[in-house]
C-alpha atoms as a PDB file:
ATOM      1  CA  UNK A   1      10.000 -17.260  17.022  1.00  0.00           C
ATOM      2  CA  UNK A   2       6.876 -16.390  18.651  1.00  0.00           C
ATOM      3  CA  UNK A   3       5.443 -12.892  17.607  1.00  0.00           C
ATOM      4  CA  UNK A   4       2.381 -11.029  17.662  1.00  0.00           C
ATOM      5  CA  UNK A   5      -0.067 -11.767  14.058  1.00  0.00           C
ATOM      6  CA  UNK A   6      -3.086  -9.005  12.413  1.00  0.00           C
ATOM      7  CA  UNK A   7      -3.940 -11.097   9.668  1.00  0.00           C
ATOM      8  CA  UNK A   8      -3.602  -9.255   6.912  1.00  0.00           C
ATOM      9  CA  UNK A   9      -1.858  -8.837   3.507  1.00  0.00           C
ATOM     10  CA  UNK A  10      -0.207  -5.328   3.354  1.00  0.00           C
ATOM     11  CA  UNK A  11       0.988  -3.174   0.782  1.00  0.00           C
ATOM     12  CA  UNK A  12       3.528  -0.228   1.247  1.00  0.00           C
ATOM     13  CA  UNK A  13       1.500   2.995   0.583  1.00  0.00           C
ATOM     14  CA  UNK A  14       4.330   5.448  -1.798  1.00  0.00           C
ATOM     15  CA  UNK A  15       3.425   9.156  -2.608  1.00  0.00           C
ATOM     16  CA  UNK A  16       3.220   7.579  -6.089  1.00  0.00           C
ATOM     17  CA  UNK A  17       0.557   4.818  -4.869  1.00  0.00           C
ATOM     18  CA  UNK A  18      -1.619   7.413  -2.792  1.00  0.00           C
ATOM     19  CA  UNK A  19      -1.764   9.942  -6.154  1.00  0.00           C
ATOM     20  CA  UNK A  20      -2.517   7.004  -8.699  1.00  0.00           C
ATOM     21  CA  UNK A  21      -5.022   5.883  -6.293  1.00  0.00           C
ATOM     22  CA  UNK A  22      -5.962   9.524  -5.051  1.00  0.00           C
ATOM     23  CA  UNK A  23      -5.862   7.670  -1.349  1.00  0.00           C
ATOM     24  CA  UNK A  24      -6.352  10.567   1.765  1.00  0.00           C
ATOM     25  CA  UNK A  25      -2.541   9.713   3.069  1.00  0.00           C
ATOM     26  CA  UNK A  26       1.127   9.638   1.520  1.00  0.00           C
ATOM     27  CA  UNK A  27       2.340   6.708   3.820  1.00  0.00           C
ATOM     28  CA  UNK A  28       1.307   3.450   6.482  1.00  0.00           C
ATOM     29  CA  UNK A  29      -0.425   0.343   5.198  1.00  0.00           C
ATOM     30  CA  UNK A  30      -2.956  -0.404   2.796  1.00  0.00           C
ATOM     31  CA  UNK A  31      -4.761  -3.298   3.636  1.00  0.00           C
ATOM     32  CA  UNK A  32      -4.805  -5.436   0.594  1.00  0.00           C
ATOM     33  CA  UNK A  33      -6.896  -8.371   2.092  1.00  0.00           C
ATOM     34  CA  UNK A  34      -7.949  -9.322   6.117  1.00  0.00           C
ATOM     35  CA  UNK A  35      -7.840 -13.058   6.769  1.00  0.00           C
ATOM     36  CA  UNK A  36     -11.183 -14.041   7.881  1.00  0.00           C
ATOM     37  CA  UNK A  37     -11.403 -14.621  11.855  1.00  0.00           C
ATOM     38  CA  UNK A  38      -7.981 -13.090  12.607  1.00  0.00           C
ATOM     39  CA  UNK A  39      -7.622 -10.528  14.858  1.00  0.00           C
ATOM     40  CA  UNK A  40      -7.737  -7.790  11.956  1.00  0.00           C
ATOM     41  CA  UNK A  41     -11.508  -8.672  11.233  1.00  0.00           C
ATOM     42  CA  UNK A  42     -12.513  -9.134  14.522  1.00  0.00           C
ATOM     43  CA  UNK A  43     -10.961  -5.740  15.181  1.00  0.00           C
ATOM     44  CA  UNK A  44     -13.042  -4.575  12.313  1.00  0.00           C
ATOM     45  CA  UNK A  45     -10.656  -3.120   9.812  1.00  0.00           C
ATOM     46  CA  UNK A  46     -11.120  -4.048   5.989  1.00  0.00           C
ATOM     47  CA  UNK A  47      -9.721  -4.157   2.521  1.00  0.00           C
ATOM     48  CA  UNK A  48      -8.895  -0.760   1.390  1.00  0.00           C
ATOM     49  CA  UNK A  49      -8.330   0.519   5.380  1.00  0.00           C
ATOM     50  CA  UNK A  50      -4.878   2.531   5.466  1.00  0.00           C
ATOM     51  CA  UNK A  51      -2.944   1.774   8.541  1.00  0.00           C
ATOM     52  CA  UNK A  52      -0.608   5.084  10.244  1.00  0.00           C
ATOM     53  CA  UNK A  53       0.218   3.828  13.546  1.00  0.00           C
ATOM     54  CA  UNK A  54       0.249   1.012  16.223  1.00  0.00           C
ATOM     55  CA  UNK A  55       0.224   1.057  19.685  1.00  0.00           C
ATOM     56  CA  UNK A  56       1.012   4.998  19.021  1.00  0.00           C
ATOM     57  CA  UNK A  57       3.910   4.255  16.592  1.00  0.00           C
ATOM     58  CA  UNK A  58       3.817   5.407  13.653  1.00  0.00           C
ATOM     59  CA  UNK A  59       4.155   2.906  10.408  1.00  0.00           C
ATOM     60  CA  UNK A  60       5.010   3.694   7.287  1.00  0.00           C
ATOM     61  CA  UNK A  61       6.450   0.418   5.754  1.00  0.00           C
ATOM     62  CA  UNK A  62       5.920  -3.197   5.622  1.00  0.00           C
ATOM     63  CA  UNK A  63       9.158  -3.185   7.624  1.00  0.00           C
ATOM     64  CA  UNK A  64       8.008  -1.311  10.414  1.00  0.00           C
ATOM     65  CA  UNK A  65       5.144  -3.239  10.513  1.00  0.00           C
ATOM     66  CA  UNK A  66       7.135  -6.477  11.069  1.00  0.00           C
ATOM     67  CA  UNK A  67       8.995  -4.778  13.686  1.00  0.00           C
ATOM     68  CA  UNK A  68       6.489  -3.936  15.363  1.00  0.00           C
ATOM     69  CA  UNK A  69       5.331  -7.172  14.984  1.00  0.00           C
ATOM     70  CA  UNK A  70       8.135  -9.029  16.051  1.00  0.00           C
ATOM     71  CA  UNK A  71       8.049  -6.475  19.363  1.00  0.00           C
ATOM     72  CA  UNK A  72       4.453  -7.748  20.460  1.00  0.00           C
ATOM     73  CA  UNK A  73       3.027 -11.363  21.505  1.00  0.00           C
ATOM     74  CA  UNK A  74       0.009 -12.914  20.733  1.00  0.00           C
ATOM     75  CA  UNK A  75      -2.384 -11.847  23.461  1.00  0.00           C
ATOM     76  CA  UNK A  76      -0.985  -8.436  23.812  1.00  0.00           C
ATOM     77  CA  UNK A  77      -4.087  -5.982  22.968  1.00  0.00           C
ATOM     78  CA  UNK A  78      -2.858  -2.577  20.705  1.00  0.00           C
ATOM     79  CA  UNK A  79      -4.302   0.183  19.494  1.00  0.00           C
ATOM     80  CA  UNK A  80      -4.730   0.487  15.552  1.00  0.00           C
ATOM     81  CA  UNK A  81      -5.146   3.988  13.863  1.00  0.00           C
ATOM     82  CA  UNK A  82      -6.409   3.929  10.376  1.00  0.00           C
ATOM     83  CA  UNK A  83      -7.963   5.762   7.786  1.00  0.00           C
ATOM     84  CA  UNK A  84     -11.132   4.334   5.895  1.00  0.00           C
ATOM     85  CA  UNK A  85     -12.602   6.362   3.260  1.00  0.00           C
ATOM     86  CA  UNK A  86     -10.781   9.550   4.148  1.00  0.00           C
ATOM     87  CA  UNK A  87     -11.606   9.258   7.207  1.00  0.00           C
ATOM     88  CA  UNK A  88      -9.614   8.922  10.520  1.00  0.00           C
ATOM     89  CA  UNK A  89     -10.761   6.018  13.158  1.00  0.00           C
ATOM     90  CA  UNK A  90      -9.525   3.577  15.826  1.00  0.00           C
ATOM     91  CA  UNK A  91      -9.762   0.179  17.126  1.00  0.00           C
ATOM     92  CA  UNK A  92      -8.120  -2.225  19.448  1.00  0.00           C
ATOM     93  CA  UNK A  93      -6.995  -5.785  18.021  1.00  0.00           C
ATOM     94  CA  UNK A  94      -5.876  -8.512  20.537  1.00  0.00           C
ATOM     95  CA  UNK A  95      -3.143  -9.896  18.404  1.00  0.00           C
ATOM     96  CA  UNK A  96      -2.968 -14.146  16.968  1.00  0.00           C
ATOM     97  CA  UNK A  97      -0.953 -16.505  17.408  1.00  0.00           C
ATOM     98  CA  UNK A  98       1.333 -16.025  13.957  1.00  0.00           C
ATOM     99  CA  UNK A  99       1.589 -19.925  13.764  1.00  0.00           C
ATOM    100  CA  UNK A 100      -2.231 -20.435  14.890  1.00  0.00           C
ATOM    101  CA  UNK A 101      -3.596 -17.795  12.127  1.00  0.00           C
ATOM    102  CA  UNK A 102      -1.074 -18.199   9.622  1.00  0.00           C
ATOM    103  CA  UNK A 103      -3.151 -21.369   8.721  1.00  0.00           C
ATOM    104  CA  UNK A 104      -5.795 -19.357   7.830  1.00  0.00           C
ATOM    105  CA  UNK A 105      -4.101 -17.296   5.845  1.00  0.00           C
ATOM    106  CA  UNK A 106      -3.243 -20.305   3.862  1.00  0.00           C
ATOM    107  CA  UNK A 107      -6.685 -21.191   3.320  1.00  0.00           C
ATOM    108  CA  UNK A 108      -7.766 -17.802   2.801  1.00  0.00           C
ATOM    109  CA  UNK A 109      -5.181 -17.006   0.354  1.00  0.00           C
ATOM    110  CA  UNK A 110      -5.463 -17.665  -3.680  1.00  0.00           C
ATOM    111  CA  UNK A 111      -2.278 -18.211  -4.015  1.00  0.00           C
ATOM    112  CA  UNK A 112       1.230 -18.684  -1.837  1.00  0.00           C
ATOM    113  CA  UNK A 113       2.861 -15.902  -2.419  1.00  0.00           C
ATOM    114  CA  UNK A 114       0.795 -13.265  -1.026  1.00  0.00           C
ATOM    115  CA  UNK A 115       3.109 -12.380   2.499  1.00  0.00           C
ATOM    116  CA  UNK A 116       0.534 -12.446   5.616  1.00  0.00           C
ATOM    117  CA  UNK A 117       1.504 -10.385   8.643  1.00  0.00           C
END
């Protein structure tokens, strides 16, 4: 199945999550870890970076993220709205080829069982 690839490791971010963590939103994506030279870094976002919507969606879970995901190829260019620090910003991200940059997140991982997307 071809599909559209960020390169990075997401968490869910729960109400519970954003109080322990006192993070600026109560939902999207935290980015755990971005897979060096996928389109996440080269699109600039980072560890810690909350993700709320792409392409205008909004996305709240892993799952949503996947779907999303699974709705885009590798070449499309979206829009990524995220919060860093508190603060709302932007970028575009040309999305990878998932079998392409899923090697890298092999390499770049510590171990196997962190889920790239």
């Amino acid at each position: 199945m071809i599909r559209g690839f960020l390169g990075i490791t997401p968490k869910n971010v729960t109400p519970a999550l954003a109080a322990q963590f006192n993070l600026p939103v109560q939902e999207g994506i935290l980015v755990v870890r971005v897979i060096a030279e996928s389109s996440a870094d080269v699109a600039g976002l980072e560890a810690g970076d909350i993700i709320v919507k792409l392409g205008g969606e909004p996305i709240i879970n892993t799952g949503e993220l996947s779907t999303f995901l699974l709705a885009h190829l590798p070449g499309e260019t979206i829009d990524i709205e995220f919060v860093r620090l508190g603060v709302a910003s932007r970028a575009e991200a040309v999305l990878g080829d998932r079998r392409r940059q899923a090697a890298l997140a092999v390499v770049a991982l510590d171990t196997c069982d962190e889920k790239a997307f």
